[in-house]
Protein backbone atom coordinates (compact mmCIF):
# COMPACT_ATOMS: atom_id res chain seq x y z
CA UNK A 1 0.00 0.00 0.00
CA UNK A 2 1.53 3.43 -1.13
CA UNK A 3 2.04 5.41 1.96
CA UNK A 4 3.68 9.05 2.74
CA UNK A 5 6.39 9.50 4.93
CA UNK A 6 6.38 12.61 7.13
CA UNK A 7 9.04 13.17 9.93
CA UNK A 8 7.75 15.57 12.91
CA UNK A 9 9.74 18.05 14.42
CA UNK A 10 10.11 15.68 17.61
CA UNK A 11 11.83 13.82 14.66
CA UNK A 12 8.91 10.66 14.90
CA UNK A 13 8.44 9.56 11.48
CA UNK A 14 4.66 8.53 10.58
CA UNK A 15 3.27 7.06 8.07
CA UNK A 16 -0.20 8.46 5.97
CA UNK A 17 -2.02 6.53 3.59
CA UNK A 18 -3.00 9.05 0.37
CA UNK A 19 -6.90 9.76 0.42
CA UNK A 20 -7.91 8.17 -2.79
CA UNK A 21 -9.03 10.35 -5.71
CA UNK A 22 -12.52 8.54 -4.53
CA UNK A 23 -12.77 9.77 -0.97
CA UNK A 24 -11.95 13.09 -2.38
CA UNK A 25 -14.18 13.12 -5.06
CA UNK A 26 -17.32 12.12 -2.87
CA UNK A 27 -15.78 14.60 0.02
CA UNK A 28 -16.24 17.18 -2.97
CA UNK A 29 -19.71 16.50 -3.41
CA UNK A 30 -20.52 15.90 0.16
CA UNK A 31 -19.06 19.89 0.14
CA UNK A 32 -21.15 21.19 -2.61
CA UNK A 33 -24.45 19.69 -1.73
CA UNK A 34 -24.07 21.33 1.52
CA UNK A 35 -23.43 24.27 -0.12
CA UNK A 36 -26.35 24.00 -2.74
CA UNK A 37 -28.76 23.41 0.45
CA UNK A 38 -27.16 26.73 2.39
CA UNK A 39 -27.95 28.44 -0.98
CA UNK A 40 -31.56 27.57 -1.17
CA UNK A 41 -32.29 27.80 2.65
CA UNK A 42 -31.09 31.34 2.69
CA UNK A 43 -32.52 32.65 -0.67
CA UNK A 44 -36.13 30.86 1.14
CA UNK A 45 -35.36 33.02 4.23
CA UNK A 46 -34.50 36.46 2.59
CA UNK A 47 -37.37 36.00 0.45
CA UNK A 48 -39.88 35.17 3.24
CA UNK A 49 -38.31 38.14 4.94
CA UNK A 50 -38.90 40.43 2.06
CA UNK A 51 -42.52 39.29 1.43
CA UNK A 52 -43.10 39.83 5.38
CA UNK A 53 -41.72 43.57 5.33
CA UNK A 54 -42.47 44.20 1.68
CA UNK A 55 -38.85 45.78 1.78
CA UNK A 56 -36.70 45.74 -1.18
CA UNK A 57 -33.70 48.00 -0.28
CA UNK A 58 -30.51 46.75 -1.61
CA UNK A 59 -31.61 43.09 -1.58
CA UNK A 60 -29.20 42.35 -3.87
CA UNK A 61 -26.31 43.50 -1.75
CA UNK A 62 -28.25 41.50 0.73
CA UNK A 63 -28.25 38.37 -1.24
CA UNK A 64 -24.37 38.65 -2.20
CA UNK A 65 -23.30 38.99 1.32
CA UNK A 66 -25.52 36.38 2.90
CA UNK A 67 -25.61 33.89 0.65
CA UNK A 68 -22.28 34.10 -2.26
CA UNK A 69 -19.83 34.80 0.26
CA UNK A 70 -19.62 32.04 2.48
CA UNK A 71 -20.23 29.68 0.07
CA UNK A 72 -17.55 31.49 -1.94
CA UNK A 73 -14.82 31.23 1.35
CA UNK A 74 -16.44 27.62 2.26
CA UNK A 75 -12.97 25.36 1.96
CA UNK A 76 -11.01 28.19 2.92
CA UNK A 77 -12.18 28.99 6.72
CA UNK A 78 -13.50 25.47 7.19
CA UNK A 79 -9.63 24.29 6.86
CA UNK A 80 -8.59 27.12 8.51
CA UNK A 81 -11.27 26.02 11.60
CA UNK A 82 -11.36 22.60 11.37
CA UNK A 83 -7.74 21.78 11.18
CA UNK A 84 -7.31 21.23 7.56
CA UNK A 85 -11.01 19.80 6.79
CA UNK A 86 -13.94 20.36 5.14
CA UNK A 87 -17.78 19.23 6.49
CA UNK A 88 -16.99 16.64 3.58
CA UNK A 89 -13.31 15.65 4.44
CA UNK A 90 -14.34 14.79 7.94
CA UNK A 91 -17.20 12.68 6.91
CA UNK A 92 -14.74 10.52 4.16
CA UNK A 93 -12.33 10.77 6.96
CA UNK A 94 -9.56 12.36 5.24
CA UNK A 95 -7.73 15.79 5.89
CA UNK A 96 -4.72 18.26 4.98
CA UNK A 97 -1.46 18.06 6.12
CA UNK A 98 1.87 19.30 5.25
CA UNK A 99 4.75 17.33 4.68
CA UNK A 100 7.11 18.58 6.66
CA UNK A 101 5.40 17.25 9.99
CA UNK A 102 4.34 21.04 10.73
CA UNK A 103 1.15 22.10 11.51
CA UNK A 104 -0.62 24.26 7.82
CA UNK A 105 -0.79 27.71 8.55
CA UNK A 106 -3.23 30.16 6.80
CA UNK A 107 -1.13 30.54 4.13
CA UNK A 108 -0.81 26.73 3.27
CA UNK A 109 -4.89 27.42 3.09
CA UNK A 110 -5.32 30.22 1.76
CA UNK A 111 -2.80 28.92 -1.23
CA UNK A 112 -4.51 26.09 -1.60
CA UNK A 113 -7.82 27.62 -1.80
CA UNK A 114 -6.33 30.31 -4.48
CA UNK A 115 -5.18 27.56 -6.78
CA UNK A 116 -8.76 25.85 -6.21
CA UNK A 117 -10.64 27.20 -8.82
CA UNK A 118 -7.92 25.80 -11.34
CA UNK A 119 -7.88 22.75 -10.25
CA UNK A 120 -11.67 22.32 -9.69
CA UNK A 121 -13.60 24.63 -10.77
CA UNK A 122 -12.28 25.57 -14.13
CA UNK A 123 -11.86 21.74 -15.33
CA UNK A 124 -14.72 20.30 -13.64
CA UNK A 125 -11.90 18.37 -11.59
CA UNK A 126 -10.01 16.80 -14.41
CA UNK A 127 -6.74 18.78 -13.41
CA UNK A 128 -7.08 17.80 -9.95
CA UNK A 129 -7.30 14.21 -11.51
CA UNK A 130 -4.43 14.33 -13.77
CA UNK A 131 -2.32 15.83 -10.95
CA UNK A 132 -2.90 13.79 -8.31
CA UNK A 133 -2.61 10.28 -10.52
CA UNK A 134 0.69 11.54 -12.04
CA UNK A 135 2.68 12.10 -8.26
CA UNK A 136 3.04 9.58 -5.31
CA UNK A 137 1.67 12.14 -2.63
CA UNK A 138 -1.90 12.66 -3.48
CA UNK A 139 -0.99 16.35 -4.42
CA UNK A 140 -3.14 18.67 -6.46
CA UNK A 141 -1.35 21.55 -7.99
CA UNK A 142 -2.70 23.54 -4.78
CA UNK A 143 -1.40 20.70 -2.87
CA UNK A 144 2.17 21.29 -4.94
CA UNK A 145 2.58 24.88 -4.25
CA UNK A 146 1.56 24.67 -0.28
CA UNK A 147 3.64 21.83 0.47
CA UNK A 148 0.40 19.55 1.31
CA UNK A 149 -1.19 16.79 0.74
CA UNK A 150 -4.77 14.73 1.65
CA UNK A 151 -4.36 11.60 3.68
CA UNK A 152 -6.18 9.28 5.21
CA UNK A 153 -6.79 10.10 9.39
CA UNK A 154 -6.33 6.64 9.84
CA UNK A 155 -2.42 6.77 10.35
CA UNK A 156 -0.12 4.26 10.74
CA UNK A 157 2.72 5.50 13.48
CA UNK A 158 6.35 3.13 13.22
CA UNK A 159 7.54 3.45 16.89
CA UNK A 160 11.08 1.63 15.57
CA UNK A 161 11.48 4.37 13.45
CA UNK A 162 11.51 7.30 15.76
CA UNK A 163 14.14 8.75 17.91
CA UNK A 164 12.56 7.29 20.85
CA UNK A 165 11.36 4.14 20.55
CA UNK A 166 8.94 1.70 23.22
CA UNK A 167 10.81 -0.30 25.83
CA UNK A 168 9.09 -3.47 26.34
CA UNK A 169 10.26 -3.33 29.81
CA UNK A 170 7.68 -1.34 31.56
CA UNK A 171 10.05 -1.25 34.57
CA UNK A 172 13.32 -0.06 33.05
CA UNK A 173 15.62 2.28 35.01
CA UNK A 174 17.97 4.33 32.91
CA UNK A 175 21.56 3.34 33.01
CA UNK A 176 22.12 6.84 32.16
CA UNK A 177 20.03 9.33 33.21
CA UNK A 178 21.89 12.41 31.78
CA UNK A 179 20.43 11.03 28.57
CA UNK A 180 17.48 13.59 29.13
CA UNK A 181 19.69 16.59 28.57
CA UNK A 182 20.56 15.24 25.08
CA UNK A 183 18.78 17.42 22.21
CA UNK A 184 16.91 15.92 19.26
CA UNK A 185 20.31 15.89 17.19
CA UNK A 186 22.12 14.03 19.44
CA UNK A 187 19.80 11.46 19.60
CA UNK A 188 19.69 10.75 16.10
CA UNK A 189 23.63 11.07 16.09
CA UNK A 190 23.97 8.29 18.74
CA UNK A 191 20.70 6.07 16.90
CA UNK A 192 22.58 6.14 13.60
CA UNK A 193 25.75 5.08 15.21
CA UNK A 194 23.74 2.32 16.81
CA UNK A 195 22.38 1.42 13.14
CA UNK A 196 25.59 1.59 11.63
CA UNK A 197 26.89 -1.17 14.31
CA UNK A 198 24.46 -3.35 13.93
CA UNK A 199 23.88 -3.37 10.18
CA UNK A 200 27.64 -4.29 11.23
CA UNK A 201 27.19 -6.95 13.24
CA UNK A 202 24.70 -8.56 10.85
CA UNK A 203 27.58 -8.78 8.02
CA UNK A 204 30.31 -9.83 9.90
CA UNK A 205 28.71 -12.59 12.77
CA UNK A 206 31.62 -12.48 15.40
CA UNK A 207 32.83 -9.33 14.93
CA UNK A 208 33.18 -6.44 16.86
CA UNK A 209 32.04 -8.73 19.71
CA UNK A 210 33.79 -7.27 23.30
């Protein structure tokens, strides 16, 4: 199963499956028929309204505020709100994260969202498609120029690949307890020195023995 790779900044690596260009295509419609329904509900309301006060001033400007402009920032705040998903993505179960193990920031959004109507709108989806079948990360082109991708929530986390991985032991003592000063790089400094010896070890049985 293709999977993406991301390594935190406590240096854990952890492992996303890509949201398949299914998920994201029904997350997509989930999306717009809520939107469609928001649409109709609030056109019902203004015109009830309008038929109750037989008022007409600037109902247009009305209409454009309350109805076309949340639908028109929809993906944008709900990422920004609901930590990188849609009403849509959380019901498929999928959501946006960048690769770098850091947490999107409005910008990652509000890229994203820019490039949107490109990859969406403008093509009926077929760029988003093409893009995301032709790289090994799920990306869109918005996806591409924010550094993100769509996974999966359910993630798969390698303990025996982080820094710090689980001691069966539940009642270990620390030989060395300095080891808690040591920072993140000299952790991975002494792991990949352990690695190297090993890998070592496993070539040349007898060797290196004390």
């Amino acid at each position: 199963m293709q999977t993406i790779r991301v390594q935190t900044t406590q240096n854990v690596f952890i492992e996303y499956r890509p949201a398949s260009i299914g998920d994201r295509i029904l997350a997509t419609l989930l999306d717009w028929a809520i939107m469609v329904a928001y649409v109709f509900t609030s056109y019902k309301i203004i015109a009830v309204y309008v038929a109750t006060t037989e008022s007409f001033f600037e109902l247009n400007y009305v209409q454009y505020l309350v109805i076309f402009l949340p639908v028109y920032f929809y993906h944008l705040l709900c990422e920004i709100f609901l930590n990188g998903q849609s009403i849509g993505k959380r019901a498929m179960n999928i959501k946006v994260i960048k690769l770098d193990g850091t947490q999107p920031s409005i910008g990652n959004y509000l890229l994203r969202w820019l490039i949107r109507p490109i990859d969406i709108t403008a093509f009926m989806g077929a760029a988003a498609i093409i893009t995301i079948s032709s790289n090994n990360r799920g990306q869109r082109l918005g996806d591409l120029a924010a550094g993100t991708s769509v996974v999966s929530t359910h993630r798969r986390e390698r303990s025996l690949d982080t820094i710090l991985p689980e001691v069966a032991d539940e009642n270990y003592t620390p030989v060395y307890p300095q080891a808690v000063n040591l920072s993140d790089r000299d952790m991975a400094i002494i792991r990949e020195a352990l690695n190297a010896y090993h890998q070592e070890m496993n070539r040349t049985p007898g060797c290196c023995t004390i």
